[in-house]
C-alpha atoms as a PDB file:
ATOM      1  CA  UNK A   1      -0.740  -4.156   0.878  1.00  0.00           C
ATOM      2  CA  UNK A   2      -0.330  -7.334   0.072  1.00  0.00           C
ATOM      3  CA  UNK A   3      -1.076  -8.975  -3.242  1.00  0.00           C
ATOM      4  CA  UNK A   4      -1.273 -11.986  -5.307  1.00  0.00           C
ATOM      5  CA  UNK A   5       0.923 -12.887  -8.666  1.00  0.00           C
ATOM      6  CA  UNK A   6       0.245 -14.856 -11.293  1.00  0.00           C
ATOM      7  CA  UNK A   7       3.530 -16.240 -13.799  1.00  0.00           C
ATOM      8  CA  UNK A   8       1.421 -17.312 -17.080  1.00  0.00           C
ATOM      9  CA  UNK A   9       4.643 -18.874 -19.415  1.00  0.00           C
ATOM     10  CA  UNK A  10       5.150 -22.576 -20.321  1.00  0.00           C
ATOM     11  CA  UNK A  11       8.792 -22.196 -19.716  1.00  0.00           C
ATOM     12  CA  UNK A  12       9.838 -23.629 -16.380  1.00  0.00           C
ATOM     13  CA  UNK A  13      13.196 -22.001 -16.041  1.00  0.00           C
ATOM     14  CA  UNK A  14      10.504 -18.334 -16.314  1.00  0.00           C
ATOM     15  CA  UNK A  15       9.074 -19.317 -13.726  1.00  0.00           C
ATOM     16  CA  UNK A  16      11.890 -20.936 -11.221  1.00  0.00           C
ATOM     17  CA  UNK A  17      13.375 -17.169 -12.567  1.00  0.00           C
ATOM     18  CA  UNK A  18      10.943 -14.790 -11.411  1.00  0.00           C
ATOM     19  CA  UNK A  19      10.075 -16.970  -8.035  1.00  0.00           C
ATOM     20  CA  UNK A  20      14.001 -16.694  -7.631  1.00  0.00           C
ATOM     21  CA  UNK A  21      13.789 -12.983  -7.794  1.00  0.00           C
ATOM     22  CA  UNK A  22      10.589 -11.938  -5.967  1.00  0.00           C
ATOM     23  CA  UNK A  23       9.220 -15.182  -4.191  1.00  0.00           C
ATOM     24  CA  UNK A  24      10.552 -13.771  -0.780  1.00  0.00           C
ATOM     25  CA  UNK A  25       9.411 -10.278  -1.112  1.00  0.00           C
ATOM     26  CA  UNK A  26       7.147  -9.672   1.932  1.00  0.00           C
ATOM     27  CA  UNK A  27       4.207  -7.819   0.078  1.00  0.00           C
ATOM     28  CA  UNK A  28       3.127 -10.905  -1.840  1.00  0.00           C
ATOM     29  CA  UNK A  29       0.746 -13.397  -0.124  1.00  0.00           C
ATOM     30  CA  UNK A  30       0.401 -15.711  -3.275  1.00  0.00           C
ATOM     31  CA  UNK A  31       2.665 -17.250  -6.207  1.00  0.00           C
ATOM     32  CA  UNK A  32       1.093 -19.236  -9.009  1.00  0.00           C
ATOM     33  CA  UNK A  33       2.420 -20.720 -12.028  1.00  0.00           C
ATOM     34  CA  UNK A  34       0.346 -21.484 -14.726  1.00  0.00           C
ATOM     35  CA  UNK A  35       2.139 -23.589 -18.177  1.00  0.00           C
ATOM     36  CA  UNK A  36      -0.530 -22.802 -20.459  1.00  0.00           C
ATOM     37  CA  UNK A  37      -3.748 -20.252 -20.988  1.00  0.00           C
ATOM     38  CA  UNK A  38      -6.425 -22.468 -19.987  1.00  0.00           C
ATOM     39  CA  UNK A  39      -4.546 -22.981 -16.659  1.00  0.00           C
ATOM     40  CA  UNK A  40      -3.681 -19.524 -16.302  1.00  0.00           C
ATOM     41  CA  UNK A  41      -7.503 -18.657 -17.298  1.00  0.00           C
ATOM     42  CA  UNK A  42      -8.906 -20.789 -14.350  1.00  0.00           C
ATOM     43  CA  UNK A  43      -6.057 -19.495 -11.819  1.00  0.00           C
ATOM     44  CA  UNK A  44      -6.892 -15.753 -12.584  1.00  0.00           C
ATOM     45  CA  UNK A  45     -10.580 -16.326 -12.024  1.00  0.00           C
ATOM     46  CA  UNK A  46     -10.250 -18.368  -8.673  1.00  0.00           C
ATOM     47  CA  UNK A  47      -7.759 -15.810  -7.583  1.00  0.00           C
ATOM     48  CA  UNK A  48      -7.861 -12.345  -9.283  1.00  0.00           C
ATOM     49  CA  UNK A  49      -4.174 -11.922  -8.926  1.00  0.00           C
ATOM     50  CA  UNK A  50      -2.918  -8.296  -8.779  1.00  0.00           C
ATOM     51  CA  UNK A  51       0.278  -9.113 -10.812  1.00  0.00           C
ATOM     52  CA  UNK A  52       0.816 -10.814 -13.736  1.00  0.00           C
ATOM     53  CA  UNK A  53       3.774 -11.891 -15.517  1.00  0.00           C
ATOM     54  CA  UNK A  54       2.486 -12.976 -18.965  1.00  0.00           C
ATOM     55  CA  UNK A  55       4.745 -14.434 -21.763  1.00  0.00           C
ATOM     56  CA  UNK A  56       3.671 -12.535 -24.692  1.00  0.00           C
ATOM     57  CA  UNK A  57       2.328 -15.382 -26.712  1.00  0.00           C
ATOM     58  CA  UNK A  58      -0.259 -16.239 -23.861  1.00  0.00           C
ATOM     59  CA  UNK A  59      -1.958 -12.737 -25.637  1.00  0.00           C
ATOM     60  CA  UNK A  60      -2.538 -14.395 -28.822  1.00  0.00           C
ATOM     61  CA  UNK A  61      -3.614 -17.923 -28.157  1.00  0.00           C
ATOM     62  CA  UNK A  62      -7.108 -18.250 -29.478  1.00  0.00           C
ATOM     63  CA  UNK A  63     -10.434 -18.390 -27.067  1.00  0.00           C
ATOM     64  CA  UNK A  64      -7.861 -18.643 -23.825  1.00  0.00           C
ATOM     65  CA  UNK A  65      -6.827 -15.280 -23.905  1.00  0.00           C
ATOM     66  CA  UNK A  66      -5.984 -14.289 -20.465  1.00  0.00           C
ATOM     67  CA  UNK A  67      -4.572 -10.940 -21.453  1.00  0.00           C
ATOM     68  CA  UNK A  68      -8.539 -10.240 -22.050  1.00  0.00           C
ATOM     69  CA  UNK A  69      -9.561 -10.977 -18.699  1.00  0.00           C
ATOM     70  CA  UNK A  70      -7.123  -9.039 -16.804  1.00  0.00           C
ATOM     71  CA  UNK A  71      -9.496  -6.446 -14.743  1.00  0.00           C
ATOM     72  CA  UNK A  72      -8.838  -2.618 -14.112  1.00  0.00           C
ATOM     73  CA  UNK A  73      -7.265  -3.958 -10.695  1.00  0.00           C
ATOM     74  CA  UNK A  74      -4.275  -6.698 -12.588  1.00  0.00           C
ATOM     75  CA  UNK A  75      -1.124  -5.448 -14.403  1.00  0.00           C
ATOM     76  CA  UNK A  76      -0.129  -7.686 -16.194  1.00  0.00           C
ATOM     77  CA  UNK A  77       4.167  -7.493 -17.315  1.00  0.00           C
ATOM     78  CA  UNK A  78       4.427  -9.129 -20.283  1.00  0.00           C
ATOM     79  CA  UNK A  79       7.519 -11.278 -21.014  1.00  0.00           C
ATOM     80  CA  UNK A  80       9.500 -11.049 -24.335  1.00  0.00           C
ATOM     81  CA  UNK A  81      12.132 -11.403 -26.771  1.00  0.00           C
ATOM     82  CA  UNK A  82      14.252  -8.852 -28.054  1.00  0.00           C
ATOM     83  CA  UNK A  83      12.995  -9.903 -31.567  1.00  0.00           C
ATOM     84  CA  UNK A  84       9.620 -10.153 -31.127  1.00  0.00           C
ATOM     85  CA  UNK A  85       7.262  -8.009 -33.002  1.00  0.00           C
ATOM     86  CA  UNK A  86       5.193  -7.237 -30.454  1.00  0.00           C
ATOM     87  CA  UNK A  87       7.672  -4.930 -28.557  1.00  0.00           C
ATOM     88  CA  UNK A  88       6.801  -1.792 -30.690  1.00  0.00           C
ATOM     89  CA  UNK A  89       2.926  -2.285 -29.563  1.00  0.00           C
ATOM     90  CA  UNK A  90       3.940  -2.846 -26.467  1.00  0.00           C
ATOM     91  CA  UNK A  91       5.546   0.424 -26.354  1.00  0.00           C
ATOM     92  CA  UNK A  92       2.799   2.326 -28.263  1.00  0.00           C
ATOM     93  CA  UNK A  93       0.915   1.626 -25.367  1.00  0.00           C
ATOM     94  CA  UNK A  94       2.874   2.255 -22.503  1.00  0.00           C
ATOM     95  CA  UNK A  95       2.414  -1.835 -21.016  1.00  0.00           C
ATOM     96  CA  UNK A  96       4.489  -3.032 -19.230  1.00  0.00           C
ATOM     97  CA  UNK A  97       6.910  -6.248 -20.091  1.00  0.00           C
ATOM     98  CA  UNK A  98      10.540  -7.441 -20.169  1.00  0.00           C
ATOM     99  CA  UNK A  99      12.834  -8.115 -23.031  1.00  0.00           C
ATOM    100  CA  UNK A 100      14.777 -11.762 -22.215  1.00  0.00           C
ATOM    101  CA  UNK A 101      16.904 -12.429 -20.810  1.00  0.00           C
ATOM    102  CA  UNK A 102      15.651 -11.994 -17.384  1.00  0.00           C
ATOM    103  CA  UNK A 103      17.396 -10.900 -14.900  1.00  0.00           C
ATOM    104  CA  UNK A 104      16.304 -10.462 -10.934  1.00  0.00           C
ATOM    105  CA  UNK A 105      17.088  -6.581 -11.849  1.00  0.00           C
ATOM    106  CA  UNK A 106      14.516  -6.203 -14.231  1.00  0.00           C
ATOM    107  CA  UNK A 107      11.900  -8.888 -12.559  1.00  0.00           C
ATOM    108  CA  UNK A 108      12.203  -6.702  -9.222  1.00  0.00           C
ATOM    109  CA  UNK A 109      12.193  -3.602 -10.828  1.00  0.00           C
ATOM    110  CA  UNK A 110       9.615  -4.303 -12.948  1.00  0.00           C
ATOM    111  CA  UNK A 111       7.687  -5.934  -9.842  1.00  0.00           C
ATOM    112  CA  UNK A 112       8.088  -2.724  -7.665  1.00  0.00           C
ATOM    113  CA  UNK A 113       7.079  -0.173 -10.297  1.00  0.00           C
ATOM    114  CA  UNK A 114       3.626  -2.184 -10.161  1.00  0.00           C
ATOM    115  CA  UNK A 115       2.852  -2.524  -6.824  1.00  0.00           C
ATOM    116  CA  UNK A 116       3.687   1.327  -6.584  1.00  0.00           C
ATOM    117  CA  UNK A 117       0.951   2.120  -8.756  1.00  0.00           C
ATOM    118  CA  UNK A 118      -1.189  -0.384  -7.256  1.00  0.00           C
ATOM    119  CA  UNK A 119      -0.753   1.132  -4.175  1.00  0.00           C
ATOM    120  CA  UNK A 120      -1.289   4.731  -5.396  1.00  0.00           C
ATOM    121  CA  UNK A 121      -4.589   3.435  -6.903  1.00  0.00           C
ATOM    122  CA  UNK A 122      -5.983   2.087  -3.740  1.00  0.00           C
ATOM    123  CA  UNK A 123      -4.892   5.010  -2.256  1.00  0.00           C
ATOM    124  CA  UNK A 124      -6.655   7.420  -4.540  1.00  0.00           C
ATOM    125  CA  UNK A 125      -9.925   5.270  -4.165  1.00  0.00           C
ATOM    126  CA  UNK A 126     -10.092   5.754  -0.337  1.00  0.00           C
ATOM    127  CA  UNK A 127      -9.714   9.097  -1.042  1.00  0.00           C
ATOM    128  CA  UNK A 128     -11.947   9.595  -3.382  1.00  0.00           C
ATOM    129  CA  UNK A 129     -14.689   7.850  -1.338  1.00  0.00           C
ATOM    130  CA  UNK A 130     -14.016   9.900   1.612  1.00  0.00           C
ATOM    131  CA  UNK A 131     -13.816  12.897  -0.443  1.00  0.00           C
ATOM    132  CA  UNK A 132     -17.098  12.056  -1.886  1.00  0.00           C
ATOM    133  CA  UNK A 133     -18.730  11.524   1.725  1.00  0.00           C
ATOM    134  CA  UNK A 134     -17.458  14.321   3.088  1.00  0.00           C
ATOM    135  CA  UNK A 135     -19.477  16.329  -0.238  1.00  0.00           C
ATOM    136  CA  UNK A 136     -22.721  14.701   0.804  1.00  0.00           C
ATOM    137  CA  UNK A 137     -22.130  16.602   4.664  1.00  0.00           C
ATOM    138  CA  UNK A 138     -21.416  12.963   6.091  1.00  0.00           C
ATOM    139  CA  UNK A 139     -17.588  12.069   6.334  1.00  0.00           C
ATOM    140  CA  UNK A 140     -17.083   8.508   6.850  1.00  0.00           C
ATOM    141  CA  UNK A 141     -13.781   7.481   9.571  1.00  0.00           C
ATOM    142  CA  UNK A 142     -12.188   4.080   9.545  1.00  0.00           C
ATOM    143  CA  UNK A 143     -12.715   2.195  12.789  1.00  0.00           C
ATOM    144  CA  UNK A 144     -10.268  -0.621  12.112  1.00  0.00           C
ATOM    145  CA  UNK A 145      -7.165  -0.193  10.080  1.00  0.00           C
ATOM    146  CA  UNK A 146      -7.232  -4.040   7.810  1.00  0.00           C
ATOM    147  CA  UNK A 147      -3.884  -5.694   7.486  1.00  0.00           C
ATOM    148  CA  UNK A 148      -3.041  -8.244   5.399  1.00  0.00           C
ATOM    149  CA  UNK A 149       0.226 -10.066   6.149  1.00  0.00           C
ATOM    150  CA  UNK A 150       1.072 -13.851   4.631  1.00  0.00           C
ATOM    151  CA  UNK A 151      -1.500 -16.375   6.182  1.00  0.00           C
ATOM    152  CA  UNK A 152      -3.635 -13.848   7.824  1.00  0.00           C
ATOM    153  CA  UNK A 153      -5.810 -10.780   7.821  1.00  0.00           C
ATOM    154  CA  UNK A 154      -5.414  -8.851  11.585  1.00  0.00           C
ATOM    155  CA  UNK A 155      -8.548  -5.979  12.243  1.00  0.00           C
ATOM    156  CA  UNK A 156      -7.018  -3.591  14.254  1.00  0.00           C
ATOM    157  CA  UNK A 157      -9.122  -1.123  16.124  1.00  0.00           C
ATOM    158  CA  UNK A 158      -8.745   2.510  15.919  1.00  0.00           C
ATOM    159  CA  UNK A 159      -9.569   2.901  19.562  1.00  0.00           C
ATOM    160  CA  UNK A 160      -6.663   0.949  20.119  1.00  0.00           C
ATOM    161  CA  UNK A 161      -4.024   3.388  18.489  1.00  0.00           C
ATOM    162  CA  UNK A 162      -2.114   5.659  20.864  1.00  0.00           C
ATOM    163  CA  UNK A 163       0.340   7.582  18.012  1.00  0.00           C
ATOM    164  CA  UNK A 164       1.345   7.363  14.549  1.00  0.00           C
ATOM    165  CA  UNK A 165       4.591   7.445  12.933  1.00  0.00           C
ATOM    166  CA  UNK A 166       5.110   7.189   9.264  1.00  0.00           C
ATOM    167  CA  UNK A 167       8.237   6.139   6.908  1.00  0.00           C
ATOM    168  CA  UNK A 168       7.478   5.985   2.847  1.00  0.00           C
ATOM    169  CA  UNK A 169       4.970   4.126   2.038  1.00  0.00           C
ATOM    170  CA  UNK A 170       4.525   2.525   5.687  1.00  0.00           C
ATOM    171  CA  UNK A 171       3.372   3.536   9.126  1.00  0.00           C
ATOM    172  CA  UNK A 172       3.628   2.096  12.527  1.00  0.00           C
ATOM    173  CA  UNK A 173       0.693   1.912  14.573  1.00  0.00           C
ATOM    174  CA  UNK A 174       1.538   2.235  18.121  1.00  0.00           C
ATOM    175  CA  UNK A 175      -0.708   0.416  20.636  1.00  0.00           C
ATOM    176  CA  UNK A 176      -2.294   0.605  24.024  1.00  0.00           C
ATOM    177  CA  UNK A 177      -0.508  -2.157  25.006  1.00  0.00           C
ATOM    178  CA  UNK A 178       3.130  -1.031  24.639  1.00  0.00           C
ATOM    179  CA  UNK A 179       3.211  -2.898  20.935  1.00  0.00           C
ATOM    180  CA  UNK A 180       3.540  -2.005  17.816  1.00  0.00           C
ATOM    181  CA  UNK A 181       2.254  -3.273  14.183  1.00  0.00           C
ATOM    182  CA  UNK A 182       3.078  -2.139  10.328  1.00  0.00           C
ATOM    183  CA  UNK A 183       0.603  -0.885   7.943  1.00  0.00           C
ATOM    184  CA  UNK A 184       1.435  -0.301   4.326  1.00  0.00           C
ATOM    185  CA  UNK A 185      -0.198   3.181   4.295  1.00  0.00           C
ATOM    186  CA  UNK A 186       1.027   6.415   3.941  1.00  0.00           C
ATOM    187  CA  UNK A 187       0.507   9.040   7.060  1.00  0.00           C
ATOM    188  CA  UNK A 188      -1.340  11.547   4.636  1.00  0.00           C
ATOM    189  CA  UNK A 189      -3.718   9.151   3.375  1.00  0.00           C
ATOM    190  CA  UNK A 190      -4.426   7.838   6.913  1.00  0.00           C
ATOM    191  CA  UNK A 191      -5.089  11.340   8.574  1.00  0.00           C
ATOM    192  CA  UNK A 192      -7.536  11.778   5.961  1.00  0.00           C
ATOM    193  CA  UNK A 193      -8.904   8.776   7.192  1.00  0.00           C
ATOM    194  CA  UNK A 194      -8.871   9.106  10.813  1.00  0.00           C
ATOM    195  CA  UNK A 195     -11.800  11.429  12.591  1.00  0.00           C
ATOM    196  CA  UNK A 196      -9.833  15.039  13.279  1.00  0.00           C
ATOM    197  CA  UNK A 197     -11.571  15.125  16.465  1.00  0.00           C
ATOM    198  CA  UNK A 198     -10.084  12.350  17.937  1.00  0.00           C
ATOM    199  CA  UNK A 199      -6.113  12.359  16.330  1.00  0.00           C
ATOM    200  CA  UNK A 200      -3.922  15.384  15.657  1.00  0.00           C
ATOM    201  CA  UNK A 201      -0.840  15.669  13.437  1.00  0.00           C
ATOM    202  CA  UNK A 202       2.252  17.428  15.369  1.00  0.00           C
ATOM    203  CA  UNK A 203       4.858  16.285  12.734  1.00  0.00           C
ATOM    204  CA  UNK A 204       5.165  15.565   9.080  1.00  0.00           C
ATOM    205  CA  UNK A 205       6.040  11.997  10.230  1.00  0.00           C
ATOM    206  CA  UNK A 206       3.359  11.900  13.626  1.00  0.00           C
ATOM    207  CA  UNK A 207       0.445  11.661  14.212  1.00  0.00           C
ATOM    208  CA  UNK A 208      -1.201  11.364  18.038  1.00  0.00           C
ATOM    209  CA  UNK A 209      -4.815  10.896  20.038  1.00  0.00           C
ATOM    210  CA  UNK A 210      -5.359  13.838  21.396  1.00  0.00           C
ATOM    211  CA  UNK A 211      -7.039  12.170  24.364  1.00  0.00           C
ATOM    212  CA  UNK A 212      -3.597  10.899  25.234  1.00  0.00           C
ATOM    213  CA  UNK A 213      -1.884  13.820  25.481  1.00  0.00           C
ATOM    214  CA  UNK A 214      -0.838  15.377  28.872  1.00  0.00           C
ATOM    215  CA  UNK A 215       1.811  18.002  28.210  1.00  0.00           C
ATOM    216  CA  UNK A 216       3.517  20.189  25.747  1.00  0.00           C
ATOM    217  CA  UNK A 217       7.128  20.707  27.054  1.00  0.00           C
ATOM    218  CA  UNK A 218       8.617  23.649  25.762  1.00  0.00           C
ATOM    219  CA  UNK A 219      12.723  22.559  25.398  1.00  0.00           C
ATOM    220  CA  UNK A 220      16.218  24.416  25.480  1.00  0.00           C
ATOM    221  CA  UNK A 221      15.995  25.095  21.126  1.00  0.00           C
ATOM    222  CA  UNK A 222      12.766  26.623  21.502  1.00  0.00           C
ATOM    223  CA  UNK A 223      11.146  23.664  20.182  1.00  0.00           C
ATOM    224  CA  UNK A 224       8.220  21.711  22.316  1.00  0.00           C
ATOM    225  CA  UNK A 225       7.723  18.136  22.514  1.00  0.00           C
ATOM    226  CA  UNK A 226       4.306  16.346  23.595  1.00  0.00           C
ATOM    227  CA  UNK A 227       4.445  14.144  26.528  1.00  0.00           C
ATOM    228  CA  UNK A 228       1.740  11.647  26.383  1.00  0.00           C
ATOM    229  CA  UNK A 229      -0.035   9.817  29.411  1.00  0.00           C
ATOM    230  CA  UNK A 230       2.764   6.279  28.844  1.00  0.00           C
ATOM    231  CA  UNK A 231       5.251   8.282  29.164  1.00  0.00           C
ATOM    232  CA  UNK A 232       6.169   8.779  25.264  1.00  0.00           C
ATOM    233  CA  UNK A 233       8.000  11.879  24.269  1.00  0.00           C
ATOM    234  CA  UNK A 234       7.253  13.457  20.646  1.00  0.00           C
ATOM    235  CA  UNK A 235       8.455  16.028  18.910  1.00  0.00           C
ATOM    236  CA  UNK A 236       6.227  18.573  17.858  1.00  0.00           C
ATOM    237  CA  UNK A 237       7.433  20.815  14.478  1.00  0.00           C
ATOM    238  CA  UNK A 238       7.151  24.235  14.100  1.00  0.00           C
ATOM    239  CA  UNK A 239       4.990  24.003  11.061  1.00  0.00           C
ATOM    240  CA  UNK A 240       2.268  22.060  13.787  1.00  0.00           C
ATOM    241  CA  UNK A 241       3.003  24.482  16.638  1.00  0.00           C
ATOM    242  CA  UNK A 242      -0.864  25.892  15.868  1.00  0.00           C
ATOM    243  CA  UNK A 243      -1.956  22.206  17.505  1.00  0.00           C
ATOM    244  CA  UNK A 244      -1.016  23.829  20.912  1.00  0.00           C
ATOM    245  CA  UNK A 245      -3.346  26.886  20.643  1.00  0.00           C
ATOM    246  CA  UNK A 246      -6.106  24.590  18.721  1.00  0.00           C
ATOM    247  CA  UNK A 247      -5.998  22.343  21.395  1.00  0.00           C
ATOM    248  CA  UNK A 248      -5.555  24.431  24.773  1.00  0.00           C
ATOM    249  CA  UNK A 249      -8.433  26.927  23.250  1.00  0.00           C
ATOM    250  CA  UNK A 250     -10.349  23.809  23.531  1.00  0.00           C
ATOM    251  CA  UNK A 251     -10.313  23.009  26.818  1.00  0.00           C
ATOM    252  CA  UNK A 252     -11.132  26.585  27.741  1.00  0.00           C
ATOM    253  CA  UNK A 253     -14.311  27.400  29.498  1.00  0.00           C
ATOM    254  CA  UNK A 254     -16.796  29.165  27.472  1.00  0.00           C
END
């Protein structure tokens, strides 16, 4: 996922701060510094950041409010001083912000903890979509998996994905051609996303086209792995070991 910020604070050394901290982190495309609400105002309309770092007295400045244009899809973290009277509110409220003086700690911390719940909100969307889809007796499948990266937007096809292996919050598409490409996904909100006919899970961490499958090779520990048609050797878990007989009964005559 990748996402634009937003730093909305007059102060220059805020901003050469929080660019110091999280200007390199791979998951943001775009960095914008605005001095002062109106330019902050026209910035978040052009751009609909994701994140944004807001000095607390950007809330309060008259018509230019930008805090009151922030969309269900922004969180904003505002920035403040450990005597400001707004930290109680703040708190009452469960925002997010930072008490000065900043640290690249805090501003990754901070940074992280909002793209996590980003994340989990797209997440929950697709979900729900699909979940809603499926209701009306029509599931809906993805046919391309869309992934942003810094400068581009790459559409890869499904029909191009031999196996799946996940890690956190990524997975790693693995292609017909021998490559492979990152997706900021999780595996269990991908399988619900990919048509059951067409993939299998074998492992809490893989997930394979059954079309490419040629073998299940039983091994010395009593475990099996799946040999696919390149070659690739997978292990298949116990808890999975039900894909054999799904998929064997399958090719059965009737």
């Amino acid at each position: 996922m990748l996402i634009n910020v937003l730093i909305a604070d007059k102060c220059h050394q805020v901003y050469e701060q929080v660019s110091k901290a999280i200007g390199s982190i791979p998951e943001i495309l775009r960095l914008e510094w605005a001095r002062d609400t109106k330019e902050a105002c026209a910035i978040y309309s052009e751009q609909h950041p994701e994140i944004v770092f807001l000095a607390i007295e950007f809330a309060h400045e008259g018509e230019n409010q930008l805090a009151g244009m922030l969309s269900e899809s922004s969180i904003p973290i505002f920035i403040t001083d450990a005597k400001s009277e707004s930290i109680s509110s703040l708190k009452s409220r469960e925002m997010d912000y930072i008490v000065k003086p900043l640290s690249a700690k805090k501003l990754k911390t901070a940074f992280y903890d909002a793209l996590d719940r980003l994340t989990a909100s797209s997440q929950t969307m697709a979900n729900l979509n699909h979940f809603i889809d499926t209701l009306k007796g029509h599931p809906t499948y993805i046919d391309k998996c869309v992934i942003k990266e810094p400068g581009s937007i790459k559409l890869v096809n499904v029909d191009r994905i031999r196996y799946i292996t996940g890690s956190g919050n990524y997975v790693k598409l693995h292609l017909d051609d021998q490559s492979h490409i990152l997706f900021r996904e999780t595996i269990n909100a991908l399988e619900r996303l990919l048509d059951p006919k067409v993939f299998v899970r074998i492992h809490r961490s893989t997930i394979v086209r059954i079309g490419t499958i040629e073998e299940f090779r039983l091994m010395e520990t009593g475990l099996y792995h799946v040999i696919l048609d390149c070659g690739e050797e997978l292990a298949l878990s116990k808890s999975h070991r039900c894909t054999i007989e799904q998929l064997t009964m399958k090719e059965q005559p009737k």
